[in-house]
N, C-alpha and C. Protein backbone atom coordinates (compact mmCIF):
# COMPACT_ATOMS: atom_id res chain seq x y z
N UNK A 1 20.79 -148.70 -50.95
CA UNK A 1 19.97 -149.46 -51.87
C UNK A 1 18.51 -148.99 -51.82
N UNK A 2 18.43 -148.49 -50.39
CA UNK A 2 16.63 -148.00 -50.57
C UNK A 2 16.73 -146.38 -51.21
N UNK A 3 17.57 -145.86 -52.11
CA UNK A 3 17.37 -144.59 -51.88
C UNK A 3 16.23 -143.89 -53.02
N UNK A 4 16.18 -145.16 -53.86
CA UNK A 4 15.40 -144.95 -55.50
C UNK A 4 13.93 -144.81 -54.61
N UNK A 5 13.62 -145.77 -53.74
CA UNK A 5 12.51 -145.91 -53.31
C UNK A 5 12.05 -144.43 -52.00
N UNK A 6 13.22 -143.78 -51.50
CA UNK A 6 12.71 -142.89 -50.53
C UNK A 6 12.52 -141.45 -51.59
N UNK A 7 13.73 -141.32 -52.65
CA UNK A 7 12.85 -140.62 -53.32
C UNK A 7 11.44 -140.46 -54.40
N UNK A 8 11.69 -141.27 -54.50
CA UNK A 8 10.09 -142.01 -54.57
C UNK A 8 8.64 -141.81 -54.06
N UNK A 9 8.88 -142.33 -52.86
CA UNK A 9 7.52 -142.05 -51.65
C UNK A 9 7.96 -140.71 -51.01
N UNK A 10 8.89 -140.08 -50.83
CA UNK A 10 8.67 -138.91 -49.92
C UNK A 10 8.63 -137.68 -50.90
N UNK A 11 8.83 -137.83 -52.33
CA UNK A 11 8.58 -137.38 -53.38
C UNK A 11 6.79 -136.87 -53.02
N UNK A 12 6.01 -138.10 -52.99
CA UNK A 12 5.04 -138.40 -52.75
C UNK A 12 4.08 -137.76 -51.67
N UNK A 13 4.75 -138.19 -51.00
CA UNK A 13 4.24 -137.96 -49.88
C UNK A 13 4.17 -136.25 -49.37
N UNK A 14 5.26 -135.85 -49.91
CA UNK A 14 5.21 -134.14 -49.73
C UNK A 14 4.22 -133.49 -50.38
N UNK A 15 3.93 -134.20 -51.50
CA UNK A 15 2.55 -133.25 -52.09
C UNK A 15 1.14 -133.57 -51.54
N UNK A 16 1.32 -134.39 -50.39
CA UNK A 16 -0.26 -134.09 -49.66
C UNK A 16 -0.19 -133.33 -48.62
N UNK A 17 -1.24 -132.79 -48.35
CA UNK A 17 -0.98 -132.08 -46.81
C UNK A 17 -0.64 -132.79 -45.72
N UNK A 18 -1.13 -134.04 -45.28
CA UNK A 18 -0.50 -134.52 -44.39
C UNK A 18 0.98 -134.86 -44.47
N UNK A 19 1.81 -135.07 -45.58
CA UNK A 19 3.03 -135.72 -45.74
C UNK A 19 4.01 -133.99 -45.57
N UNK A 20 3.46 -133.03 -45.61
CA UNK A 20 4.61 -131.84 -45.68
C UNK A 20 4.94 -131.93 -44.31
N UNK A 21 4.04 -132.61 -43.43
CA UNK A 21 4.03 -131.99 -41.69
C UNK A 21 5.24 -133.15 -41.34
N UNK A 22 5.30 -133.96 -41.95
CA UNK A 22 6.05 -135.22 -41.25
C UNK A 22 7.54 -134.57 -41.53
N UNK A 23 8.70 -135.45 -40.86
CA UNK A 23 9.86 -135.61 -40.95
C UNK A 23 10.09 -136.93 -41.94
N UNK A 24 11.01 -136.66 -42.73
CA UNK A 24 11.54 -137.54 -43.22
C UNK A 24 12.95 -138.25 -43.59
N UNK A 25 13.70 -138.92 -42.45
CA UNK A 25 15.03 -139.30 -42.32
C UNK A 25 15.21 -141.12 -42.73
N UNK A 26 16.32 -141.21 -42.62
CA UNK A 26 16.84 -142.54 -42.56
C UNK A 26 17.11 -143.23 -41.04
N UNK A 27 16.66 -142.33 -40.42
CA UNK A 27 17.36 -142.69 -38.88
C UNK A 27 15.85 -142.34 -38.19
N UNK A 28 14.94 -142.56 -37.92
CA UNK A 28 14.32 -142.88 -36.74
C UNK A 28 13.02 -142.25 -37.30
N UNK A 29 12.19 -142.28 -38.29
CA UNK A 29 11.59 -141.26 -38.53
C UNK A 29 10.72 -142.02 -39.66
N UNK A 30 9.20 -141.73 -40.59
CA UNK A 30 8.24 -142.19 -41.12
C UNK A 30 9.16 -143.00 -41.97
N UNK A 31 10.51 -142.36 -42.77
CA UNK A 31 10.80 -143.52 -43.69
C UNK A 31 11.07 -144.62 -43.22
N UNK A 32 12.28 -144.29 -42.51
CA UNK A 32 13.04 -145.29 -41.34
C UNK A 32 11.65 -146.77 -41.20
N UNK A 33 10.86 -146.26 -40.73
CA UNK A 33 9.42 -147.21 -40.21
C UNK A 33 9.53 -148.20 -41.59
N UNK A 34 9.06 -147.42 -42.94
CA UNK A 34 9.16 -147.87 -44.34
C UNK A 34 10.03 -148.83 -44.71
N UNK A 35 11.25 -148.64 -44.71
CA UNK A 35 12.47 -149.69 -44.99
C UNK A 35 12.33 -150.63 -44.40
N UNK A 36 11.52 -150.94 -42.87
CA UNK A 36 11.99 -151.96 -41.92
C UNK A 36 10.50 -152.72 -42.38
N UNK A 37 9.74 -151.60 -43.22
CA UNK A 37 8.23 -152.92 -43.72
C UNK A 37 8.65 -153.44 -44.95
N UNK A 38 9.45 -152.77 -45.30
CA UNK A 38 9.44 -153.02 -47.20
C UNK A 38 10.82 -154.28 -47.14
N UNK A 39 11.43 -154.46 -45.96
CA UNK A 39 12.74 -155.44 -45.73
C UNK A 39 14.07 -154.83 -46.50
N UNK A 40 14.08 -153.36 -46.05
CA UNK A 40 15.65 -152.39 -46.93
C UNK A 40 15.91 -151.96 -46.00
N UNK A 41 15.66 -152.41 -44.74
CA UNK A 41 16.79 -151.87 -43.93
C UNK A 41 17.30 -153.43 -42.95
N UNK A 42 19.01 -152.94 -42.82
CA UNK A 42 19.48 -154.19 -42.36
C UNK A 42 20.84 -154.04 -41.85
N UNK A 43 21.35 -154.18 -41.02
CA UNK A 43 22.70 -154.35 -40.13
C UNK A 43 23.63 -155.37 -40.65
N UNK A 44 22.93 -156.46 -41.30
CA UNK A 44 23.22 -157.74 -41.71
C UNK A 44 24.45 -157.15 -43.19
N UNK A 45 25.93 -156.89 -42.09
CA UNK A 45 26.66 -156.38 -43.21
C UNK A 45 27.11 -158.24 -44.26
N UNK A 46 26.84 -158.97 -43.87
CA UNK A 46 26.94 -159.50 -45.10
C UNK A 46 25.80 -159.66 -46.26
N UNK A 47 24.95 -159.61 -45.68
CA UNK A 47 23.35 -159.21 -46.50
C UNK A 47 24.03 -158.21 -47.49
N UNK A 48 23.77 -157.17 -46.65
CA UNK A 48 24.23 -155.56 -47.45
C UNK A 48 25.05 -155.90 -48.79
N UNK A 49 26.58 -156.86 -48.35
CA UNK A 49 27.20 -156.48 -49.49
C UNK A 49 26.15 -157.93 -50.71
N UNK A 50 25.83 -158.75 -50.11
CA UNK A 50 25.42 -159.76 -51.28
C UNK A 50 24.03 -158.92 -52.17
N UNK A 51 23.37 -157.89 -51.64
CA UNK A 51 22.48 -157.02 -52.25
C UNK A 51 23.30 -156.39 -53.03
N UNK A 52 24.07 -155.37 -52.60
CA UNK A 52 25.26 -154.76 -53.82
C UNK A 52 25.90 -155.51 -54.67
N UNK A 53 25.95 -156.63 -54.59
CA UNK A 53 26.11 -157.38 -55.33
C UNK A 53 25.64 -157.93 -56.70
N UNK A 54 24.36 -157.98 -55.94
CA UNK A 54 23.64 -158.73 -57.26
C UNK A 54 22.90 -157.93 -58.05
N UNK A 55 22.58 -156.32 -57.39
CA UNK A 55 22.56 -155.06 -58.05
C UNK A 55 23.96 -154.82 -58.83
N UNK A 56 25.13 -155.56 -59.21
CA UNK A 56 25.87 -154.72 -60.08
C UNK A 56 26.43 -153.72 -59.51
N UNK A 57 26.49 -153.11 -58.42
CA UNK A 57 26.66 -152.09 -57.82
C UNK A 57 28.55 -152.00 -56.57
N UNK A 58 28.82 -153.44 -57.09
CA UNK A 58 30.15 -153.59 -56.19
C UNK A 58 31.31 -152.24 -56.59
N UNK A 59 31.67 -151.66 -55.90
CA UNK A 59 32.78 -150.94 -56.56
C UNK A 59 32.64 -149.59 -57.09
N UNK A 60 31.57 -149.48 -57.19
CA UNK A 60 30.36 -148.32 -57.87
C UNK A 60 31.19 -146.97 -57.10
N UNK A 61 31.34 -146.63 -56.15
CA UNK A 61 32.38 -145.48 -55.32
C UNK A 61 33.93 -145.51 -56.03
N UNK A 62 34.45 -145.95 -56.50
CA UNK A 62 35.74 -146.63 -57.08
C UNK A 62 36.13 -145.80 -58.16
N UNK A 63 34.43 -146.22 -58.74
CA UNK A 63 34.51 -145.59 -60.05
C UNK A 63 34.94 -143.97 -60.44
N UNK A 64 35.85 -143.12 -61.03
CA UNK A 64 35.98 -141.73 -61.23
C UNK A 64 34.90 -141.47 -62.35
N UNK A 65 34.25 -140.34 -61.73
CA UNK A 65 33.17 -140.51 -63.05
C UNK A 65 33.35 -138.71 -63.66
N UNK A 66 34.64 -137.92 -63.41
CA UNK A 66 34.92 -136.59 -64.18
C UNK A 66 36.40 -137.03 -64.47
């Protein structure tokens, strides 16, 4: 669910000089920090699915899209 937003800011963030030097992951690293300020990151697997949820997004893998 955060992925609109990491390409987004690290989009961003690569075109300054300070942002090329950083790492940028989902696992332990400047974004990682990001998700846990912005409240998109969460363990809370029933959270998770009621977010996919109300994004429309249930089933979305399911879908054959060729």
């Amino acid at each position: 669910m955060a992925i609109g937003d990491a390409i987004d800011h690290v989009g961003k963030q690569m075109r300054t000089e300070e942002g090329i030097t950083l790492k940028y992951t989902f696992s332990g690293s400047v974004y990682f920090k990001r998700m846990q300020e912005l409240g998109l990151y969460t363990t809370d697997v029933a959270a998770i699915k009621a977010k996919v949820k109300e994004a429309g997004l249930e089933g979305v893998y399911d879908q054959k899209i060729c």
